[in-house]
N, C-alpha and C. Protein backbone atom coordinates (compact mmCIF):
# COMPACT_ATOMS: atom_id res chain seq x y z
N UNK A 1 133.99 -160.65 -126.07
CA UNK A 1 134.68 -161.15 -124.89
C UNK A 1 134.99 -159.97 -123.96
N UNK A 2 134.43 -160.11 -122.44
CA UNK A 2 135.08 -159.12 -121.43
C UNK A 2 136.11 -158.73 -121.52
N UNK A 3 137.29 -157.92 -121.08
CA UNK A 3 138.06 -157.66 -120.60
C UNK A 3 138.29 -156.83 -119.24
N UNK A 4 138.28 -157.99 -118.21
CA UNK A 4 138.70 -156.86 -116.43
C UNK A 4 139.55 -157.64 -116.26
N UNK A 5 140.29 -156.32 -115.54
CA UNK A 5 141.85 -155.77 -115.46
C UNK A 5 141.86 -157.11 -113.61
N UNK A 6 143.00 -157.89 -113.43
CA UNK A 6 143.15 -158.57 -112.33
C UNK A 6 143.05 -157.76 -111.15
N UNK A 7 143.04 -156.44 -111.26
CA UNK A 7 142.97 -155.26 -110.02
C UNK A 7 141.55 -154.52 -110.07
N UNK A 8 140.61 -155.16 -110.62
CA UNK A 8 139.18 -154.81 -110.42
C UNK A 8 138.77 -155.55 -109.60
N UNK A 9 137.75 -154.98 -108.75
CA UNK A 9 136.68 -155.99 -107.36
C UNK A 9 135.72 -155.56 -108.64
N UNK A 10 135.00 -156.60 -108.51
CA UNK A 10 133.76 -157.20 -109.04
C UNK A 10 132.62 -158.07 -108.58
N UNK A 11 131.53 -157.41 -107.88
CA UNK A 11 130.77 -158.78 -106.77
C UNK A 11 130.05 -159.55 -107.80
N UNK A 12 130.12 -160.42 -107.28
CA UNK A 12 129.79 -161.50 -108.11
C UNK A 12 127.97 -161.86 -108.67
N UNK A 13 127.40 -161.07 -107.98
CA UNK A 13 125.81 -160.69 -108.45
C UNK A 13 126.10 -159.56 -109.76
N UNK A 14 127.52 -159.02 -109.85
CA UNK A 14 127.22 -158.23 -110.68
C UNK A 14 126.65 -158.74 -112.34
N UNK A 15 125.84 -157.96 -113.18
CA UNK A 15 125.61 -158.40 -114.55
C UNK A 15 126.11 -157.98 -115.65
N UNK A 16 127.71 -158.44 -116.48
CA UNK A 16 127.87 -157.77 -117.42
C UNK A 16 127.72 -158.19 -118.96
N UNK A 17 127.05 -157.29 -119.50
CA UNK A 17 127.22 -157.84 -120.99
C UNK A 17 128.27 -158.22 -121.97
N UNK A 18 128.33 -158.42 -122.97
CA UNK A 18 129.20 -158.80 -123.82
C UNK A 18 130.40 -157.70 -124.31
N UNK A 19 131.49 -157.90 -124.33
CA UNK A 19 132.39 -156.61 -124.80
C UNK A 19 132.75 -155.32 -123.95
N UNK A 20 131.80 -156.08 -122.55
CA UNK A 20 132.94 -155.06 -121.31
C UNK A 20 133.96 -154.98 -121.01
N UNK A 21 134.67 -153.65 -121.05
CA UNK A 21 136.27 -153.65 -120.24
C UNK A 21 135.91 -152.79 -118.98
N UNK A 22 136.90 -153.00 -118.39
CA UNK A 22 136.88 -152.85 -116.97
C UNK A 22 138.50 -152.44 -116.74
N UNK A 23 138.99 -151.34 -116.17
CA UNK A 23 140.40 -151.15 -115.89
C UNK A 23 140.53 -151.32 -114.64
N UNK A 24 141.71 -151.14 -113.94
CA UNK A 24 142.13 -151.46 -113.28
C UNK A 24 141.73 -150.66 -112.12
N UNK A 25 141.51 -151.20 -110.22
CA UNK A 25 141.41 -150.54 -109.50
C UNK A 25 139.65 -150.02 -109.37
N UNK A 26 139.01 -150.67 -110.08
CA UNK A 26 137.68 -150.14 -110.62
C UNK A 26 136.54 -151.24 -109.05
N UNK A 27 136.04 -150.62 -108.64
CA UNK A 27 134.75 -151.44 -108.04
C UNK A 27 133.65 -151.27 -108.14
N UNK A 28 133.48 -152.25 -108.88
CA UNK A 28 131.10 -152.05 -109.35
C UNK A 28 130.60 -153.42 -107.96
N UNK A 29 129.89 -152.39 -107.57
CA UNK A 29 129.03 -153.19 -106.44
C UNK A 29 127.79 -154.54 -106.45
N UNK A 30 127.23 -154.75 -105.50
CA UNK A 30 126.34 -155.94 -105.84
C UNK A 30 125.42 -155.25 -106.86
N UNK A 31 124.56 -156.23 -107.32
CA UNK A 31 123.75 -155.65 -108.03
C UNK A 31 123.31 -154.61 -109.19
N UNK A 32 124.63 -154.42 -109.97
CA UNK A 32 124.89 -153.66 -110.40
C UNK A 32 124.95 -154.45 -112.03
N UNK A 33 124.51 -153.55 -112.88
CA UNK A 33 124.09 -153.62 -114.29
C UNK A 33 125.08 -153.03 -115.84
N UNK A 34 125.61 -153.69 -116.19
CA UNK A 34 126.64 -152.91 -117.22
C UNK A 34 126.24 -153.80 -118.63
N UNK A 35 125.90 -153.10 -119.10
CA UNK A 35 125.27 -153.22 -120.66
C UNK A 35 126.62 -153.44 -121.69
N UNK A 36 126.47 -153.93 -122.56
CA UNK A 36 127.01 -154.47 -123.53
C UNK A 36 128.05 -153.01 -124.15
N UNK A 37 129.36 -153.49 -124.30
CA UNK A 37 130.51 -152.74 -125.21
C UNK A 37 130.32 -151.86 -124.28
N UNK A 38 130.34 -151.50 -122.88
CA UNK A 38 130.91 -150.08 -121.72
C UNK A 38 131.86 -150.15 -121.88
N UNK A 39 132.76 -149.34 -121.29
CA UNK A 39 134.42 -148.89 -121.21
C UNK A 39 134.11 -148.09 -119.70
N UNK A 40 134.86 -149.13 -118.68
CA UNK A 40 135.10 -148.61 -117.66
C UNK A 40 136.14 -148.37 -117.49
N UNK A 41 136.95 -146.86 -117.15
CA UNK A 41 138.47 -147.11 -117.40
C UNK A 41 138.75 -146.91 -115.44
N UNK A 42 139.93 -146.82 -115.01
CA UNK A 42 140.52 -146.92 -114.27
C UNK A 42 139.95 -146.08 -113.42
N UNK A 43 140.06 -146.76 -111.81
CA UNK A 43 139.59 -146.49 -110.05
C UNK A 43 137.78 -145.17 -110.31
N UNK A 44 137.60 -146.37 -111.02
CA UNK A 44 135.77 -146.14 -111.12
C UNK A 44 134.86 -147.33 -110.16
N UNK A 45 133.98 -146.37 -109.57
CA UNK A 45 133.56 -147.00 -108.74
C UNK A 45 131.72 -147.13 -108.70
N UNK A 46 131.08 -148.26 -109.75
CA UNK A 46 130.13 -148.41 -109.57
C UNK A 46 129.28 -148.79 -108.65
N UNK A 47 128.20 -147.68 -107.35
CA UNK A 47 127.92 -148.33 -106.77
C UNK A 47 126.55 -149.40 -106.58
N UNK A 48 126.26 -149.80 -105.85
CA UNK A 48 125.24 -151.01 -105.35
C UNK A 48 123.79 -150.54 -106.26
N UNK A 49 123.28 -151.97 -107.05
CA UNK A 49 122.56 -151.33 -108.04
C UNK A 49 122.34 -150.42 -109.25
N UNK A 50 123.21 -149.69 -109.88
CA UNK A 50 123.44 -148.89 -110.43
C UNK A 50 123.07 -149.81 -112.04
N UNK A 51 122.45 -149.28 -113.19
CA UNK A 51 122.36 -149.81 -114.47
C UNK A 51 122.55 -148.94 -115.51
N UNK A 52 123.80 -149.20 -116.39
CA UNK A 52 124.35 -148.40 -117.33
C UNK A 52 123.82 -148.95 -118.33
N UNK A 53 123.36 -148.67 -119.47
CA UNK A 53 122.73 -149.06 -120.56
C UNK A 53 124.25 -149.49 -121.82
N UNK A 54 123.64 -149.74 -123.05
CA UNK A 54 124.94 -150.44 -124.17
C UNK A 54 125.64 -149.14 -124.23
N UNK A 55 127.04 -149.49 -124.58
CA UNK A 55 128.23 -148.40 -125.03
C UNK A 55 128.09 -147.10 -124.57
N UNK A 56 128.41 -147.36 -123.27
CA UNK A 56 128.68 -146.31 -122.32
C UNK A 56 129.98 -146.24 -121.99
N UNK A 57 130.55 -145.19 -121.70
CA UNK A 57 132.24 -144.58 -121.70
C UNK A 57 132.12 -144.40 -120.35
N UNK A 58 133.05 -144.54 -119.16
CA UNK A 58 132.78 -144.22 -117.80
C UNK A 58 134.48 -143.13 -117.82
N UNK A 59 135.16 -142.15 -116.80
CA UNK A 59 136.13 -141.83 -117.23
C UNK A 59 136.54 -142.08 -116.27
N UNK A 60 138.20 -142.26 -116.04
CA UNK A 60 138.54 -142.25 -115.03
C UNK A 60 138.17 -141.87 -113.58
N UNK A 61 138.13 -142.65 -112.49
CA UNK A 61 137.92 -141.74 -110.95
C UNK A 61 136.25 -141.57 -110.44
N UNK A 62 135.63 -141.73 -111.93
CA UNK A 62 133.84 -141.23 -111.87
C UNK A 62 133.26 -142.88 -110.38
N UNK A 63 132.13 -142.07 -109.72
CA UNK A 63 131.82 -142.76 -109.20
C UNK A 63 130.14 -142.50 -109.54
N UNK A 64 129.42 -143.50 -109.75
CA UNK A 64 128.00 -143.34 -110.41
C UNK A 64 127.18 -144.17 -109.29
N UNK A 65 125.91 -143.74 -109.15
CA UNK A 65 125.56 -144.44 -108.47
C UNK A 65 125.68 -143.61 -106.80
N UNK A 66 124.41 -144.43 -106.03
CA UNK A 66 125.04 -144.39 -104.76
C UNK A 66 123.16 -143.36 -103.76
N UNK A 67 123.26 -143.27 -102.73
CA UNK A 67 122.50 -142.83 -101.88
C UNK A 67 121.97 -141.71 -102.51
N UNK A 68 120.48 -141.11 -102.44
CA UNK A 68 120.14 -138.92 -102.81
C UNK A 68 120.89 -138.96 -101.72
N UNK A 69 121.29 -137.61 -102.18
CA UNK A 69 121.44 -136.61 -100.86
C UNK A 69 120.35 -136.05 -100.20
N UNK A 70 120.80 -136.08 -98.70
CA UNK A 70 119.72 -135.66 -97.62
C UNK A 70 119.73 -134.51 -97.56
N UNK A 71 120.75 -133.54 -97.94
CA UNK A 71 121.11 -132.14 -97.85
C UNK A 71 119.70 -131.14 -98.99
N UNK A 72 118.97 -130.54 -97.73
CA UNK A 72 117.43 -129.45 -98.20
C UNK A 72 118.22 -129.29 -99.61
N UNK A 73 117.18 -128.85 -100.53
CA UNK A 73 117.42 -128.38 -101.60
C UNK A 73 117.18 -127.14 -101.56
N UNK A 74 116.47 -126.35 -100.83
CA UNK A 74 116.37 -124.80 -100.57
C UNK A 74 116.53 -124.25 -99.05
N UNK A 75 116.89 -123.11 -99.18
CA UNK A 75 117.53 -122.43 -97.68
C UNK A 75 116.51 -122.80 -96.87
N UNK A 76 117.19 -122.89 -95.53
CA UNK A 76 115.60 -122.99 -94.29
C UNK A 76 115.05 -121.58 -94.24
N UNK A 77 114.16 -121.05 -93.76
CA UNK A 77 113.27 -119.76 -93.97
C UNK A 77 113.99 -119.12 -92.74
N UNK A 78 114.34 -117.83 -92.68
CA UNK A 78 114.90 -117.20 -91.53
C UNK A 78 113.61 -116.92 -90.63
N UNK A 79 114.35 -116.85 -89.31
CA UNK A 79 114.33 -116.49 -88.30
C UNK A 79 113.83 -115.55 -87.82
């Protein structure tokens, strides 16, 4: 049986397996994937799409998921 906390957003496309908790303050986005026995604890923020596999620990504050960065991965060449 789930357990999320009445102060979790949860979109409703989301998919969770059996024996999820969810704490409080927590938002997992559309489309988003949480595998069986996770532990999401408190103001975690899964975003859009994101898929965590079985018995995964999330920790407080973590935000997973989300856009690459556009930022070069190596210096521009001088000048």
């Amino acid at each position: 049986m789930n357990q999320i906390h009445p102060l979790a957003v949860i979109d409703a496309s989301v998919q969770l397996g059996p024996d999820v908790e969810v704490g409080p303050f927590c938002v997992i986005e559309r489309g988003a994937v949480i595998g069986q026995g996770c532990k999401i604890a408190s103001r975690v923020v899964i975003k859009e799409g994101t898929v965590l596999g079985s018995d995964n620990e999330v920790s407080e504050g973590a935000t997973l998921g989300g856009r690459r960065s556009t930022w070069p991965t190596t210096a521009p060449a001088a000048s």
